[in-house]
Protein backbone atom coordinates (compact mmCIF):
# COMPACT_ATOMS: atom_id res chain seq x y z
CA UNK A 1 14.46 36.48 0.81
CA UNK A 2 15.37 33.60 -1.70
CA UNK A 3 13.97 30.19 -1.21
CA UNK A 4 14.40 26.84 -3.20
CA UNK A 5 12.77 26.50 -5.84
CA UNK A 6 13.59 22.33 -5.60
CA UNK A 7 9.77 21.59 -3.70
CA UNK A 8 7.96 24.77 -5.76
CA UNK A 9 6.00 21.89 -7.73
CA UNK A 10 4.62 20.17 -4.40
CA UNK A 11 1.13 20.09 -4.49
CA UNK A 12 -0.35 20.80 -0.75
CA UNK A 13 -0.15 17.87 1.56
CA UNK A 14 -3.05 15.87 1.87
CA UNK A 15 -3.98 16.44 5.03
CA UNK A 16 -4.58 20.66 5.18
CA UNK A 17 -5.80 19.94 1.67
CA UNK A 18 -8.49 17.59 3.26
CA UNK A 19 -9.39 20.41 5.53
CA UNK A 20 -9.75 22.86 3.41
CA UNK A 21 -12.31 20.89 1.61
CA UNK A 22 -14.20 19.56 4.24
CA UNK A 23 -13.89 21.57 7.54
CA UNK A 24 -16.40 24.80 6.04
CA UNK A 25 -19.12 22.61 5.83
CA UNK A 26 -20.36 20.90 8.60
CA UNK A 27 -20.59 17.32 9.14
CA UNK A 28 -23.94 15.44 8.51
CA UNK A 29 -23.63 13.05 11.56
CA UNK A 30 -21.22 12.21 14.32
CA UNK A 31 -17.87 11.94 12.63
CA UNK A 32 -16.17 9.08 12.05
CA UNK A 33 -12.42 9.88 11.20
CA UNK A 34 -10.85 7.07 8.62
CA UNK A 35 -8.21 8.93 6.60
CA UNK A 36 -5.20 8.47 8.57
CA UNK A 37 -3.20 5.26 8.50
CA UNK A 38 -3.00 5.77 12.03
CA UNK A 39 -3.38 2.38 13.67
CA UNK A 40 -5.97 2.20 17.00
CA UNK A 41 -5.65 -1.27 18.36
CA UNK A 42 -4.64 -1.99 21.69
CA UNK A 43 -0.74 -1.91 22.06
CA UNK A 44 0.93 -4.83 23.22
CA UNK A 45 1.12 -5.42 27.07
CA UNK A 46 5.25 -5.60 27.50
CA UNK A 47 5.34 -2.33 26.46
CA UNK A 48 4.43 -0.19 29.95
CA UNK A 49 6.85 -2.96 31.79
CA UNK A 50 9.67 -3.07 29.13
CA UNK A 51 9.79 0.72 29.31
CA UNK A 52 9.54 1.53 33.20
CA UNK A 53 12.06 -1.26 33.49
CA UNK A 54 14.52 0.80 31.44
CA UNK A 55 13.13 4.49 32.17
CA UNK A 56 17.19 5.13 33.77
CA UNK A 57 18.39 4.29 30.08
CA UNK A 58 17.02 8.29 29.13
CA UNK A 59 20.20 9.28 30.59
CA UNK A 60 22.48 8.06 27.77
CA UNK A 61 22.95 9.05 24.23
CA UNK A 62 21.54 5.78 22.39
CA UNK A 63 23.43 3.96 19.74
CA UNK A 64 22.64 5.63 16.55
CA UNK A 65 22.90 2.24 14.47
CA UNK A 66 20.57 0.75 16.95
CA UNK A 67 21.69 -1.40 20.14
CA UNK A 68 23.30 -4.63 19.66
CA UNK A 69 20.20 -6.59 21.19
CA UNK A 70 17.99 -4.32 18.86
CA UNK A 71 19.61 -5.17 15.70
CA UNK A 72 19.94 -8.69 16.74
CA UNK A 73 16.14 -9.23 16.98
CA UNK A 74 15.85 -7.71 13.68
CA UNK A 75 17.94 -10.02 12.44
CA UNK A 76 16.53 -13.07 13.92
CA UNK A 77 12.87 -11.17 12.97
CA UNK A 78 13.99 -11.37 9.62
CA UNK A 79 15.56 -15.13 9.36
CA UNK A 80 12.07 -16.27 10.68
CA UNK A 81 10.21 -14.04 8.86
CA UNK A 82 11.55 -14.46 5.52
CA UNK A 83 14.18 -17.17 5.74
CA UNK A 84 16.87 -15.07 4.76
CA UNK A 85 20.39 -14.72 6.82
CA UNK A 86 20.31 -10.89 7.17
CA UNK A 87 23.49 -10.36 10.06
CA UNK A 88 23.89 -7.28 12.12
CA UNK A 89 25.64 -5.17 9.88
CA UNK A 90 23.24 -5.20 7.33
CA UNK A 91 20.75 -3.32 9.50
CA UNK A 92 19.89 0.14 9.99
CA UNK A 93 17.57 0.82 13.10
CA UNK A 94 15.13 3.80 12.30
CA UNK A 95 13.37 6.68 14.48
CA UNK A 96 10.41 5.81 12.25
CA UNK A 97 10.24 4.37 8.22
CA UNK A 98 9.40 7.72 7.18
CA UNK A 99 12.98 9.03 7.82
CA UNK A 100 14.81 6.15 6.64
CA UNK A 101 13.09 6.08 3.30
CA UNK A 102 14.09 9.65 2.92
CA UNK A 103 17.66 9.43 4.24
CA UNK A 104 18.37 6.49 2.32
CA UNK A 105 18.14 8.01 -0.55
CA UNK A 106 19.87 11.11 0.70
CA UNK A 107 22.76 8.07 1.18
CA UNK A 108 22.39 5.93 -1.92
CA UNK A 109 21.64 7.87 -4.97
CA UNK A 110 24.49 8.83 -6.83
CA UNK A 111 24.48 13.12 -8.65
CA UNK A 112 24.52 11.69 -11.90
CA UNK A 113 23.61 8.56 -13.88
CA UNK A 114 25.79 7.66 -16.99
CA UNK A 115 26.54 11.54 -16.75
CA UNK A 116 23.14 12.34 -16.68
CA UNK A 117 20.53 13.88 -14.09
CA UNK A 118 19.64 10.71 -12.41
CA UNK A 119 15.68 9.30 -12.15
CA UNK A 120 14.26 7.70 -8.91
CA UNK A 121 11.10 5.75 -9.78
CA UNK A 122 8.04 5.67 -8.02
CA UNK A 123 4.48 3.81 -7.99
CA UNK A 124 1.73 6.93 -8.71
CA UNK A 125 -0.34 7.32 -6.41
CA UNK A 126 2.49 7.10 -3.54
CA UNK A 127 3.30 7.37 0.14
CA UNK A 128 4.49 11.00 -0.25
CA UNK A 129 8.06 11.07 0.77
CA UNK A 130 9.13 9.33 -2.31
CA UNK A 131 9.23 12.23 -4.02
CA UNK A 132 10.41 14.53 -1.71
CA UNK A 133 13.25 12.32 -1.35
CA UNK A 134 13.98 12.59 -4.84
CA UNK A 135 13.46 16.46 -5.28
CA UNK A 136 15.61 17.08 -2.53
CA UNK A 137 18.59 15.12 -4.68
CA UNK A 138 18.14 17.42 -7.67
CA UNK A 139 17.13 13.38 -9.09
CA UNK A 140 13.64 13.28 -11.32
CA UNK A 141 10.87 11.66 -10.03
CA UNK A 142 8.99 9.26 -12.53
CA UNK A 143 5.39 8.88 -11.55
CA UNK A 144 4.51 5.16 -12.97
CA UNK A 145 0.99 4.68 -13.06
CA UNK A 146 -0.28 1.98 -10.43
CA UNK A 147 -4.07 1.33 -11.82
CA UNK A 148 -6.05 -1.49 -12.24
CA UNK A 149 -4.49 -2.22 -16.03
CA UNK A 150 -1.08 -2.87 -14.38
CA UNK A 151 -2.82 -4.77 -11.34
CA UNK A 152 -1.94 -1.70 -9.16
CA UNK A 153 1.54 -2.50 -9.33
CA UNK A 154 3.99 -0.39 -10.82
CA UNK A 155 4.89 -1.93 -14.93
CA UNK A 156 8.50 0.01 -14.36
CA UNK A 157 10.00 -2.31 -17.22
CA UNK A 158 7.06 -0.90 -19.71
CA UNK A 159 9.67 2.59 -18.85
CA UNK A 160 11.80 3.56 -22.40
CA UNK A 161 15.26 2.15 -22.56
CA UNK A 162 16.98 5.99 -22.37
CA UNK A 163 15.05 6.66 -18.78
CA UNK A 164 16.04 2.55 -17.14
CA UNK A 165 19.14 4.05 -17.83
CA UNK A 166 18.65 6.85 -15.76
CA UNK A 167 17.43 5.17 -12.71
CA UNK A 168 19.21 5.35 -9.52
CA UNK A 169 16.47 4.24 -7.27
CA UNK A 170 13.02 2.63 -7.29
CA UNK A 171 10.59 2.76 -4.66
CA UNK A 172 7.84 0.33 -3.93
CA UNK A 173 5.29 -0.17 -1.38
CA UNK A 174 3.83 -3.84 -0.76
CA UNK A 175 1.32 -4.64 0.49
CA UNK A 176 0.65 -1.18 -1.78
CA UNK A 177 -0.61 2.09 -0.03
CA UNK A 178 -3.30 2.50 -0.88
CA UNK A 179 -4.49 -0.21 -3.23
CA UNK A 180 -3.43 -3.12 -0.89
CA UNK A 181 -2.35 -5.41 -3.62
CA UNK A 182 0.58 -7.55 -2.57
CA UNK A 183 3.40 -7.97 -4.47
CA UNK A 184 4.38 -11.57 -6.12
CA UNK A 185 7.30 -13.23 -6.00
CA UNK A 186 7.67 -13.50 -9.65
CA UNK A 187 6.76 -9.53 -10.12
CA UNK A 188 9.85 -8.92 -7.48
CA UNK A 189 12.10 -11.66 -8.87
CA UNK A 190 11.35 -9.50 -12.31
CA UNK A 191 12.10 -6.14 -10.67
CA UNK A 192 15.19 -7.26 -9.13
CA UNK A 193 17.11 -8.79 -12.62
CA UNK A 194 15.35 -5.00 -14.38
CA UNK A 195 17.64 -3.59 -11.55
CA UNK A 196 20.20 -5.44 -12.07
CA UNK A 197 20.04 -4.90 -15.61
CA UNK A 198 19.80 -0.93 -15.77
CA UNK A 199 22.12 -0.62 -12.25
CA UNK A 200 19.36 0.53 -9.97
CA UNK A 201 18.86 -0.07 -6.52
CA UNK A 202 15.28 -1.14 -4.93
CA UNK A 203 13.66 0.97 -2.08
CA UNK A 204 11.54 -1.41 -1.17
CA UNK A 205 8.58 -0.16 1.69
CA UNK A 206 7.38 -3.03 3.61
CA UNK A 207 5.77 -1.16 6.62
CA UNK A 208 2.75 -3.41 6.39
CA UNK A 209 4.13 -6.81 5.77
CA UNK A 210 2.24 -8.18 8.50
CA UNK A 211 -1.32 -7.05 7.76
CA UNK A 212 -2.42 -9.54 5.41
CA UNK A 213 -6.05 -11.41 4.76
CA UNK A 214 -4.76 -15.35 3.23
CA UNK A 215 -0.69 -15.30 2.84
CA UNK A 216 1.94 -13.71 4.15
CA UNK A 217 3.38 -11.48 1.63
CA UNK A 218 6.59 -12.42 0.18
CA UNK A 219 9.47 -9.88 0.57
CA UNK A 220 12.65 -7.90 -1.35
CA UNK A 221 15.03 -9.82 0.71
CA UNK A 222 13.51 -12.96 0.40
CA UNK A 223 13.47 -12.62 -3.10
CA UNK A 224 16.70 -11.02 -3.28
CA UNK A 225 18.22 -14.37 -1.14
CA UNK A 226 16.47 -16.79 -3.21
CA UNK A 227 17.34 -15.97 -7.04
CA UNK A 228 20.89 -14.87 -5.85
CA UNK A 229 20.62 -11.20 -6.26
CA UNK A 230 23.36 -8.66 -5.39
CA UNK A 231 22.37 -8.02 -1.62
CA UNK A 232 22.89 -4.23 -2.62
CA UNK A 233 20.35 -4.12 -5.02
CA UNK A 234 17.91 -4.14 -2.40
CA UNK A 235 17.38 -2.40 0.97
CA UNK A 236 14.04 -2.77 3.19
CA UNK A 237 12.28 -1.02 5.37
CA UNK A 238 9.41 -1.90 8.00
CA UNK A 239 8.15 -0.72 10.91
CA UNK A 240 6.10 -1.54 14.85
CA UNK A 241 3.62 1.21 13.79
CA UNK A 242 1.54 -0.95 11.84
CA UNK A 243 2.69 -4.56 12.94
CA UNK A 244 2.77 -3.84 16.58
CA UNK A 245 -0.06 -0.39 17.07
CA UNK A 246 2.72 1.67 17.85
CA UNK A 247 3.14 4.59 15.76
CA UNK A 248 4.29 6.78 18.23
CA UNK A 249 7.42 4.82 19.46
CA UNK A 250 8.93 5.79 15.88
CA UNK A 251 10.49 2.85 15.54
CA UNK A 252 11.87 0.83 12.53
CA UNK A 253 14.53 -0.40 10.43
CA UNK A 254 16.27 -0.83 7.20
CA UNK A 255 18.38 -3.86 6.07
CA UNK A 256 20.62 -4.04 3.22
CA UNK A 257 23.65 -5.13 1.58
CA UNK A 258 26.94 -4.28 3.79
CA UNK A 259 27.65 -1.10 1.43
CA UNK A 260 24.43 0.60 1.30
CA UNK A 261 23.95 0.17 4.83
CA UNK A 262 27.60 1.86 5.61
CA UNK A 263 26.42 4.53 3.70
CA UNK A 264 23.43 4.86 5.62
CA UNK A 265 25.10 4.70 8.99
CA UNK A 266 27.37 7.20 8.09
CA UNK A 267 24.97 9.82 6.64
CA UNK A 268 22.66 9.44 10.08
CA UNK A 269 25.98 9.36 12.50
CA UNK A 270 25.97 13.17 11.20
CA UNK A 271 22.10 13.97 10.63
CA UNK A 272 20.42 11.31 12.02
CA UNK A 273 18.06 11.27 15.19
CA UNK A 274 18.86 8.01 16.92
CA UNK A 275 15.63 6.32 18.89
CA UNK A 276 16.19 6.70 22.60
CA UNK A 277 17.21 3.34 24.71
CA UNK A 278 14.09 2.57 26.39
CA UNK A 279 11.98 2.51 23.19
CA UNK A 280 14.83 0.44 21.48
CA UNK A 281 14.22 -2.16 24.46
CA UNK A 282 10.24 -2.20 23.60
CA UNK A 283 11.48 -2.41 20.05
CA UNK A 284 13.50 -5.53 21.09
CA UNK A 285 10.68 -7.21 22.58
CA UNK A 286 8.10 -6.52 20.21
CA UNK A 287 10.19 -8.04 17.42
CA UNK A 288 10.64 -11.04 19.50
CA UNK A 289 7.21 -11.65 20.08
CA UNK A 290 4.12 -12.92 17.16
CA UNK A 291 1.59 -13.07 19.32
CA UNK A 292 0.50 -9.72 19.88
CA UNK A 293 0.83 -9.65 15.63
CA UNK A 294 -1.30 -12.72 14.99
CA UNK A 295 -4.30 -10.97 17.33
CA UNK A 296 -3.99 -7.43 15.91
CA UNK A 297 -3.90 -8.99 12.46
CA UNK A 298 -6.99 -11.25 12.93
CA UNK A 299 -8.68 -7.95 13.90
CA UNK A 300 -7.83 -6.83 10.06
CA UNK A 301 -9.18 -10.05 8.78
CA UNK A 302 -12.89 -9.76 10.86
CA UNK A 303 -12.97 -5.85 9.09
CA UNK A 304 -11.70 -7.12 5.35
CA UNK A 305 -14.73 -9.38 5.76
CA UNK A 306 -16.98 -6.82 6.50
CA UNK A 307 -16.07 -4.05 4.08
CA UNK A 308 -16.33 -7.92 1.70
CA UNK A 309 -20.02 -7.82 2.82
CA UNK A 310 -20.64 -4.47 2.83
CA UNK A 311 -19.32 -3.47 -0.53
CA UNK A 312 -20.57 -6.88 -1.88
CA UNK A 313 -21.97 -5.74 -5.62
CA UNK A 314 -20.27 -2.49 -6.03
CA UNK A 315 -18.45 -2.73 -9.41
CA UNK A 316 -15.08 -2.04 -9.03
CA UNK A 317 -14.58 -3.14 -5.45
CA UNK A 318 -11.85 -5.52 -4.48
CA UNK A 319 -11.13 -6.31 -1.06
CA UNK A 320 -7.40 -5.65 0.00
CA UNK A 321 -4.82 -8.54 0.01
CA UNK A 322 -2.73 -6.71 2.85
CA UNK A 323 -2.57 -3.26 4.24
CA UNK A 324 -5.55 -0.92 6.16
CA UNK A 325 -7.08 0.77 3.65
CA UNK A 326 -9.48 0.60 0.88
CA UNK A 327 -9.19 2.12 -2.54
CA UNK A 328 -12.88 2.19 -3.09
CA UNK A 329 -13.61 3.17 -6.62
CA UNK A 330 -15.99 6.20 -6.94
CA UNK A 331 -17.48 8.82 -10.14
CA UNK A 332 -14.78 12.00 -8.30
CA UNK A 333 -12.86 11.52 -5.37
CA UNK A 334 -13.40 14.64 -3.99
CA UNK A 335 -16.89 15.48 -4.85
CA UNK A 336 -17.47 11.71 -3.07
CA UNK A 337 -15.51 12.42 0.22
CA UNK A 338 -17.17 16.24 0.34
CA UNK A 339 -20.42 13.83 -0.14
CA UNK A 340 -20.06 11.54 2.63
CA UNK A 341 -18.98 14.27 4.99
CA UNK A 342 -21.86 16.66 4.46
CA UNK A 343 -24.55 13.53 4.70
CA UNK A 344 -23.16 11.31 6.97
CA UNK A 345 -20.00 12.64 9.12
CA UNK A 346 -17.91 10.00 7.95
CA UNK A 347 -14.80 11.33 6.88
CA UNK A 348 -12.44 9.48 4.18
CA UNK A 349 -9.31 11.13 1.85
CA UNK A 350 -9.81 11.42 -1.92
CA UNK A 351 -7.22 9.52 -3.81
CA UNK A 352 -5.95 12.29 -6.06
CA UNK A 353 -4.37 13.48 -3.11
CA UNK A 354 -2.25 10.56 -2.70
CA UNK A 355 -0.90 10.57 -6.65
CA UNK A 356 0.54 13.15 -9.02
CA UNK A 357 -1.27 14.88 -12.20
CA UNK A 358 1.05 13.08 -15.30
CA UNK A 359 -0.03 13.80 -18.62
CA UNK A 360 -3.43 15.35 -17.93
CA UNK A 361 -4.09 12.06 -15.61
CA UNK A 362 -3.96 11.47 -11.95
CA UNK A 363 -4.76 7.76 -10.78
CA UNK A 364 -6.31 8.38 -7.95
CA UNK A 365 -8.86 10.60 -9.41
CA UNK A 366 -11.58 8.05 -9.23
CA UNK A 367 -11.14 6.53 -6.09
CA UNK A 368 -11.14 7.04 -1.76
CA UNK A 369 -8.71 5.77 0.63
CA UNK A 370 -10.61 4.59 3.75
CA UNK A 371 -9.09 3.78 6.26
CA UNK A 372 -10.00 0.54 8.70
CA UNK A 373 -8.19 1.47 11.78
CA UNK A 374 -11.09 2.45 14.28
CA UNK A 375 -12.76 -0.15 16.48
CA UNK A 376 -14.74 -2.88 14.57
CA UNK A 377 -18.22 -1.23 15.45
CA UNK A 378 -17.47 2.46 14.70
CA UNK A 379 -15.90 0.37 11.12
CA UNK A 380 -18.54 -1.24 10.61
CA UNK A 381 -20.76 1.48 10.78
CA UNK A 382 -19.02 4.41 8.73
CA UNK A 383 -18.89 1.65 5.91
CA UNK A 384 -22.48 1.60 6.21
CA UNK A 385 -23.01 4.74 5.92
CA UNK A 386 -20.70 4.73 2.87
CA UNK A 387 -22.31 2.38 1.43
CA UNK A 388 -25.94 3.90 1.50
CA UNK A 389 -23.98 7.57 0.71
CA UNK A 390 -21.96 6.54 -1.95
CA UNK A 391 -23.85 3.56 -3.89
CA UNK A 392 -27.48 3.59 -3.01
């Protein structure tokens, strides 16, 4: 049997890879799991009432686009968020980020770029359906270093002339996974005139907008609004996962200029999996309400302050500006994580297995994504124990 040959360069996802190196040895303490962004604070209280209130709405096909009172929270989410009019049909609900950033690309990227294979840029390391996306268009993905020389930022404008030209889409996560470095105004003001210059639209992955430690970050549409930029160089994504603790109601949404988001619509009205009515009413009050926000995010704040203190002196270390995670700087990722798992139980994801190997290199080589998503005292302690492992 013949089988594409468009994903034969994949390395293994990160997660079987993980267990493969860890799960034959066994673990030198009780384990303490933070690898996945999975988020474990205490979901917001309308959520049990919303959805037994609207438990009957199972019994309908949902609006694929999203319900009308849906996408007009979003919208009004949006004008308060980021002071930018963003109206109905510029909005795209999602059954999850993860989709959307796939589809949309699926929906936007055109099968050839000044008669050329198109390019579809991406920070390295990455959330992994970037490039999944982009091998499943037949496009090339570019794997742009994010390191500390660029400030863990994409430098997509350092590309050569002959591949800008190439470039369909760009991708970018801020606050980054997995550096947590936010993204300035004047670095996205920048990015938005380089697409504008080489005709490239911005994929720009917000999905944890709302976990920050001094400022809330600025973002693409905000931007995009404020220097007067084509509304369809730009479309957005975020997400409840990480804003509201609910990963599992899959719920998010993308907003764009008018065309782009036609184009989505109409590609997920044929291959789309629309989120059912009940969670869209949760979805409705959760981006209605900042309370529940402001007290998950202050929980973020009390850990960024204790991986400060607990890391305090480790060369390299930088507390995150926004996000979960740390990108703790280490000799080998993988000989560090295999390290801390066979000595102390804790149990963390090399960063190689977040980037690509380009030129001999892979930016995550020399670092581990922990994850700060447990309960304050089971944080506290597997930093600890990190700490004593790792840089005793």
């Amino acid at each position: 049997m013949a089988f594409p040959e468009r994903f034969s360069s994949l390395p293994e996802y990160a997660f079987p890879r993980l267990r493969k190196l860890l799960d034959a040895h066994a673990p030198g303490g009780t384990p303490i799991a933070m690898t996945i962004g999975e988020p474990r604070h205490e979901m917001p209280a309308f959520l049990a009432e919303t959805l037994a209130a609207n438990m009957h709405e199972f019994a309908v096909y949902p609006p694929n686009d999203g319900s009308p009172e849906l996408l007009a929270a979003i919208s009004a989410w949006i004008g308060r968020r980021y002071r930018a009019e963003v109206g109905v049909d510029r909005i795209m609900a999602l059954n999850g980020t993860r989709e959307g950033l796939f589809n949309a690309a699926l929906a936007l990227c055109p099968e050839t770029k000044r008669g050329m294979r198109p390019v579809v840029l991406m920070p390295n390391p990455f959330y992994q359906v970037y490039a999944m996306a982009a091998l499943a268009l037949g496009a090339e993905p570019v794997y742009v270093p994010a390191t500390e020389a660029t400030g863990f930022l994409p430098d997509y404008a350092s590309l050569p002339a002959e591949v800008l030209n190439r470039v369909a889409l760009a991708y970018l996560c801020s606050p980054a996974n997995p550096q947590g470095v936010v993204a300035s105004r004047g670095y996205l003001a920048d990015l938005l005139v380089l697409a504008e210059k080489h005709d490239f639209t911005l994929l720009a992955d917000e999905c944890y907008s709302e976990l920050w430690r001094d400022a809330a970050p600025v973002g693409a549409l905000d931007v995009a609004a404020s220097i007067g930029a084509d509304p369809e160089r730009v479309v957005a994504f975020n997400s409840l996962s990480k804003r509201s603790n609910m990963p599992g109601l899959r719920s998010g949404f993308c907003a764009g200029g008018v065309q782009s988001i036609a184009r989505i619509r109409q590609l997920r009205a044929y291959a789309g999996a629309p989120l059912p009515l009940p969670l869209q009413r949760v979805a409705e009050m959760a981006w209605a309400d900042e309370a529940h926000v402001t007290a998950n995010r202050l929980q973020y704040v009390e850990k960024y302050d204790i991986a400060e203190r607990v890391f305090a002196g480790v060369n390299g270390y930088r507390t995150p500006e926004g996000g979960f995670f740390l990108w703790l700087p280490v000799a080998d990722g993988e000989a560090a994580a295999l390290k801390a798992w066979v000595e102390t139980g804790v149990r963390v994801l090399p960063g190689a297995y977040l980037a690509r190997d380009v030129a001999g290199q892979n930016p995550g080589k020399e670092y581990l994504r922990v994850a700060l998503v447990a309960p304050r005292d089971e944080t506290e302690r597997g930093l600890q124990l990190l700490r004593h492992c790792l840089y005793a």
